[in-house]
N, C-alpha and C. Protein backbone atom coordinates (compact mmCIF):
# COMPACT_ATOMS: atom_id res chain seq x y z
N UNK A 1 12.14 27.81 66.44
CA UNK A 1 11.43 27.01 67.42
C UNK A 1 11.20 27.85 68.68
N UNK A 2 9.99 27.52 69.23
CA UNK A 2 9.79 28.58 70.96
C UNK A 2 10.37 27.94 71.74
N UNK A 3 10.99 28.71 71.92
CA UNK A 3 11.65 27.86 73.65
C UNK A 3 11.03 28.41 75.11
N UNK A 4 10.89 27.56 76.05
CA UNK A 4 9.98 27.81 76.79
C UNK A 4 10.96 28.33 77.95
N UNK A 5 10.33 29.47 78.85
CA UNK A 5 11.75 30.11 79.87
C UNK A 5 11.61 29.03 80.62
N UNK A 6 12.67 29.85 81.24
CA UNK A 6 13.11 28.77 82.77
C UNK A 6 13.79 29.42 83.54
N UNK A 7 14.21 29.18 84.73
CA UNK A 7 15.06 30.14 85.76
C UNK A 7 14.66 31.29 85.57
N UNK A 8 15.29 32.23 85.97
CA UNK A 8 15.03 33.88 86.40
C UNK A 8 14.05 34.35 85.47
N UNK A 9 13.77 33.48 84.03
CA UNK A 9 13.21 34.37 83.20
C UNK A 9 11.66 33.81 83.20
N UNK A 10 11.57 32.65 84.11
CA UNK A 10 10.17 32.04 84.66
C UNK A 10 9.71 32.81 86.06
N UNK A 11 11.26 33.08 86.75
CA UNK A 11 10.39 33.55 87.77
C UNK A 11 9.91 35.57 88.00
N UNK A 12 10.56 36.04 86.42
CA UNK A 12 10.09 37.48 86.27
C UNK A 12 8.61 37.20 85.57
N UNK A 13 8.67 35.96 84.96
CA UNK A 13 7.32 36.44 84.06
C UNK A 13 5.87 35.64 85.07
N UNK A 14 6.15 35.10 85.73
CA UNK A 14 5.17 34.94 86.95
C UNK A 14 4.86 36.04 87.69
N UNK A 15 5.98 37.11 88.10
CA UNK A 15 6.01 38.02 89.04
C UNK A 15 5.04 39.04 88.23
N UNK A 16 5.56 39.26 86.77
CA UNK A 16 4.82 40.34 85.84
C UNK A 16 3.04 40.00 85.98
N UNK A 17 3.02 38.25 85.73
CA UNK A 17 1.64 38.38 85.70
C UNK A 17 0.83 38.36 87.20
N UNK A 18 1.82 38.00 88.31
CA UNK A 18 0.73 38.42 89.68
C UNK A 18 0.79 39.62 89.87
N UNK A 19 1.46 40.57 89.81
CA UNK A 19 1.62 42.15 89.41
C UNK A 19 0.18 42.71 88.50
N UNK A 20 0.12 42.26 87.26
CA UNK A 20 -0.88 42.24 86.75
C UNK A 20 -2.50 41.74 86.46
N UNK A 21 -2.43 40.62 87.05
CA UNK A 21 -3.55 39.82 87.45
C UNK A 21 -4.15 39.64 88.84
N UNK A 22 -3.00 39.68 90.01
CA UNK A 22 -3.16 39.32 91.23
C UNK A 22 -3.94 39.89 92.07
N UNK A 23 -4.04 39.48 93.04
CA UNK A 23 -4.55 39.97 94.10
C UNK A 23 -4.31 41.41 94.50
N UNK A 24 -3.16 41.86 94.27
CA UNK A 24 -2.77 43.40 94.62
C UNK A 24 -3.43 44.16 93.55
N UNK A 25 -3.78 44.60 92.59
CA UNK A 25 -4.48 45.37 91.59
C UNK A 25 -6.00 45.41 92.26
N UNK A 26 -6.60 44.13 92.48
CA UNK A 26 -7.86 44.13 93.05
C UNK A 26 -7.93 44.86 93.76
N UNK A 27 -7.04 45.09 94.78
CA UNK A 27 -7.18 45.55 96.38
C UNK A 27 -6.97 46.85 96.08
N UNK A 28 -6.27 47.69 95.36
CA UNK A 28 -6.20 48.90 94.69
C UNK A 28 -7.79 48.86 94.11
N UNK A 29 -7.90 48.24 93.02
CA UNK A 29 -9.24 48.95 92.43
C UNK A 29 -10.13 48.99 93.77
N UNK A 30 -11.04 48.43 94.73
CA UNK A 30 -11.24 47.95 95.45
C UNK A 30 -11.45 49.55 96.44
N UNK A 31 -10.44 49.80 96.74
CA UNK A 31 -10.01 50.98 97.44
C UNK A 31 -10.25 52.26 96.84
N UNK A 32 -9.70 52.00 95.67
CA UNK A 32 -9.93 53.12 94.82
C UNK A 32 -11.75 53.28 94.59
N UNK A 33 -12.11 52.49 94.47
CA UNK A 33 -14.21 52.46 94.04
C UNK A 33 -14.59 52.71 95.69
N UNK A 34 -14.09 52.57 96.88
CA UNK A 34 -14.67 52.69 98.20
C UNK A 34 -14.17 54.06 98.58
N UNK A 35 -12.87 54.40 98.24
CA UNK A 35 -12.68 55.86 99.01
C UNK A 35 -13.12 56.87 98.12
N UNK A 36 -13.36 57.20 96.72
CA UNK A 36 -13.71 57.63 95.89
C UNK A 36 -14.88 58.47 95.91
N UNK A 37 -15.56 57.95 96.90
CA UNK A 37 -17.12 58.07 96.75
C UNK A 37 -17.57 59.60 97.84
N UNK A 38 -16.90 60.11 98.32
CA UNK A 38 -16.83 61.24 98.73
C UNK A 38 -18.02 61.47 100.09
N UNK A 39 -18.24 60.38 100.56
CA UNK A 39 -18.80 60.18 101.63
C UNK A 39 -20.26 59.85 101.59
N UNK A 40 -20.48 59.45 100.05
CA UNK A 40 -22.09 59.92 99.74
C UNK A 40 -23.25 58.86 100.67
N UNK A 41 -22.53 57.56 101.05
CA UNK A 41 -23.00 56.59 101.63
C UNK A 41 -23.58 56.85 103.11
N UNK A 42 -22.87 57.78 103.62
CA UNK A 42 -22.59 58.15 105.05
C UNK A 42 -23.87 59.12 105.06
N UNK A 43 -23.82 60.12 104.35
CA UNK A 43 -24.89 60.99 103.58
C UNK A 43 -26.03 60.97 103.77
N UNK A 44 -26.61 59.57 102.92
CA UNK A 44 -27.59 58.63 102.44
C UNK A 44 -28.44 58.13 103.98
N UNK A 45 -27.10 57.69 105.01
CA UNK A 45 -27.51 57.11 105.52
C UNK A 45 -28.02 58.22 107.07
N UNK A 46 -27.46 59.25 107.25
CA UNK A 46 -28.11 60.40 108.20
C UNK A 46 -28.84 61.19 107.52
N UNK A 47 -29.28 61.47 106.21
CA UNK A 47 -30.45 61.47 105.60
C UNK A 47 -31.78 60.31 106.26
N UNK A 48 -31.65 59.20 106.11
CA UNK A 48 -32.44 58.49 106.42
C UNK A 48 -32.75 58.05 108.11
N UNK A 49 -31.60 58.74 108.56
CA UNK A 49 -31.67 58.56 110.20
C UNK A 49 -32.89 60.31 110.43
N UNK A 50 -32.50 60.84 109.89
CA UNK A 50 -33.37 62.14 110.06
C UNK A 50 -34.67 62.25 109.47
N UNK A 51 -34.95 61.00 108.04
CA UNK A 51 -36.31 61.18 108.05
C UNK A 51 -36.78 60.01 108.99
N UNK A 52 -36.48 59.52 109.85
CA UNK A 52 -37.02 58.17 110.57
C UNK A 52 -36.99 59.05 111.85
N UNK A 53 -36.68 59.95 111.89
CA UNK A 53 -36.35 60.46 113.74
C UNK A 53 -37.67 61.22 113.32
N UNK A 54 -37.89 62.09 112.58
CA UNK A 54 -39.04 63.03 111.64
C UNK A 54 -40.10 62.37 111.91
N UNK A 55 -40.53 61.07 111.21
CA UNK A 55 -41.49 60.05 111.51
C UNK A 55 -41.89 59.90 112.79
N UNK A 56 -40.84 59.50 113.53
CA UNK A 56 -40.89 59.19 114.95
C UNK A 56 -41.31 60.48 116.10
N UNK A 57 -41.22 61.64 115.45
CA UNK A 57 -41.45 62.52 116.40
C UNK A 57 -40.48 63.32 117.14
N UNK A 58 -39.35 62.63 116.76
CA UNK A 58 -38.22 62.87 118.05
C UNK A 58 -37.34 63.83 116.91
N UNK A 59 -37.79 64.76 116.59
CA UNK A 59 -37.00 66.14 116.03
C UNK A 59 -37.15 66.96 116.87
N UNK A 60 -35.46 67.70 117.44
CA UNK A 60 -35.28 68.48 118.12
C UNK A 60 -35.97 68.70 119.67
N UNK A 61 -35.72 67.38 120.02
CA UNK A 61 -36.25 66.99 121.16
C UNK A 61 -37.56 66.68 121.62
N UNK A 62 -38.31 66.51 121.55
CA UNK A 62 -39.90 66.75 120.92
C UNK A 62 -40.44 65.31 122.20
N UNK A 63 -40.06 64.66 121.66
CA UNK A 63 -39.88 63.18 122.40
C UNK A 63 -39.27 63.06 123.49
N UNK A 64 -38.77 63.96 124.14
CA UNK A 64 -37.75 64.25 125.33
C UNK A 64 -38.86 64.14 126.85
N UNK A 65 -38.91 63.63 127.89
CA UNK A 65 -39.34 63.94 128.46
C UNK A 65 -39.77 65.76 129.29
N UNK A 66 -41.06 65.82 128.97
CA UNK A 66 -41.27 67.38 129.53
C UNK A 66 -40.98 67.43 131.01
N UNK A 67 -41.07 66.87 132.02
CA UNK A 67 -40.89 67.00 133.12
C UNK A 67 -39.09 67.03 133.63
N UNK A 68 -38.65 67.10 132.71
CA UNK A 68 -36.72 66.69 133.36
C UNK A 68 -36.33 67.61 133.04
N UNK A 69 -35.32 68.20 134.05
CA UNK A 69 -34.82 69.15 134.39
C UNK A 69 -33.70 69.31 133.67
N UNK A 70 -32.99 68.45 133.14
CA UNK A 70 -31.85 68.59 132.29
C UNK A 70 -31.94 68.03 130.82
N UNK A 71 -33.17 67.51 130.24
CA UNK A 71 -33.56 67.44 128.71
C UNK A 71 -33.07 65.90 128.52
N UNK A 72 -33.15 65.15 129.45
CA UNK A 72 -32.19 63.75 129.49
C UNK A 72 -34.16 63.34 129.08
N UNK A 73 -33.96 61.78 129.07
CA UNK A 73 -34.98 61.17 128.94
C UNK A 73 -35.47 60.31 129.63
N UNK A 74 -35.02 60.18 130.98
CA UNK A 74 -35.18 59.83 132.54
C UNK A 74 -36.55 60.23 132.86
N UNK A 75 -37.15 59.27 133.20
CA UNK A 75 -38.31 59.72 134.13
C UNK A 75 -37.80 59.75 135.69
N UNK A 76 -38.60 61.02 135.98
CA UNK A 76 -38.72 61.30 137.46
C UNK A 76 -39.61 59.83 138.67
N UNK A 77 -38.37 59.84 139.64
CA UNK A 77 -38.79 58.96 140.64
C UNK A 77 -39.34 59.52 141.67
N UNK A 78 -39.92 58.95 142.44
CA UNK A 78 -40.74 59.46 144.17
C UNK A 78 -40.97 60.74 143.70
N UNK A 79 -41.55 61.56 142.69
CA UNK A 79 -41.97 63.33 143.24
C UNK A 79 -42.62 63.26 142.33
């Protein structure tokens, strides 16, 4: 006949399956699929900041005001 646990041997085989099922494995895989990725996202995304600056004109200062004395993008007042 099965006999069904109880005491200590209910509360290891709960522990085994949130161990195995729970929330903590997720948060591992989780981590593991986000740090994994070797920065490629970051990448992707100053790739796309550089072809939009490209577009825009504003490579290597380009877009900078010509008249300023220190390459800031301040327009000149009273002169």
């Amino acid at each position: 006949m099965l006999q069904v646990p109880g005491g200590p041997e209910l509360l290891i085989i709960s522990f085994l399956v949130l161990v195995l099922f729970g929330v903590v494995p997720l948060a591992v895989i989780a981590l593991l699929r986000y740090t994994g990725r070797d920065g490629e996202r970051v990448k992707e995304l100053e790739a796309r900041v550089e072809e939009l600056e490209r577009r825009a004109g504003r490579v290597d200062g380009a877009a900078r005001n010509p008249e300023s004395e220190d390459g800031s993008d301040e327009a000149t007042v009273g002169g």
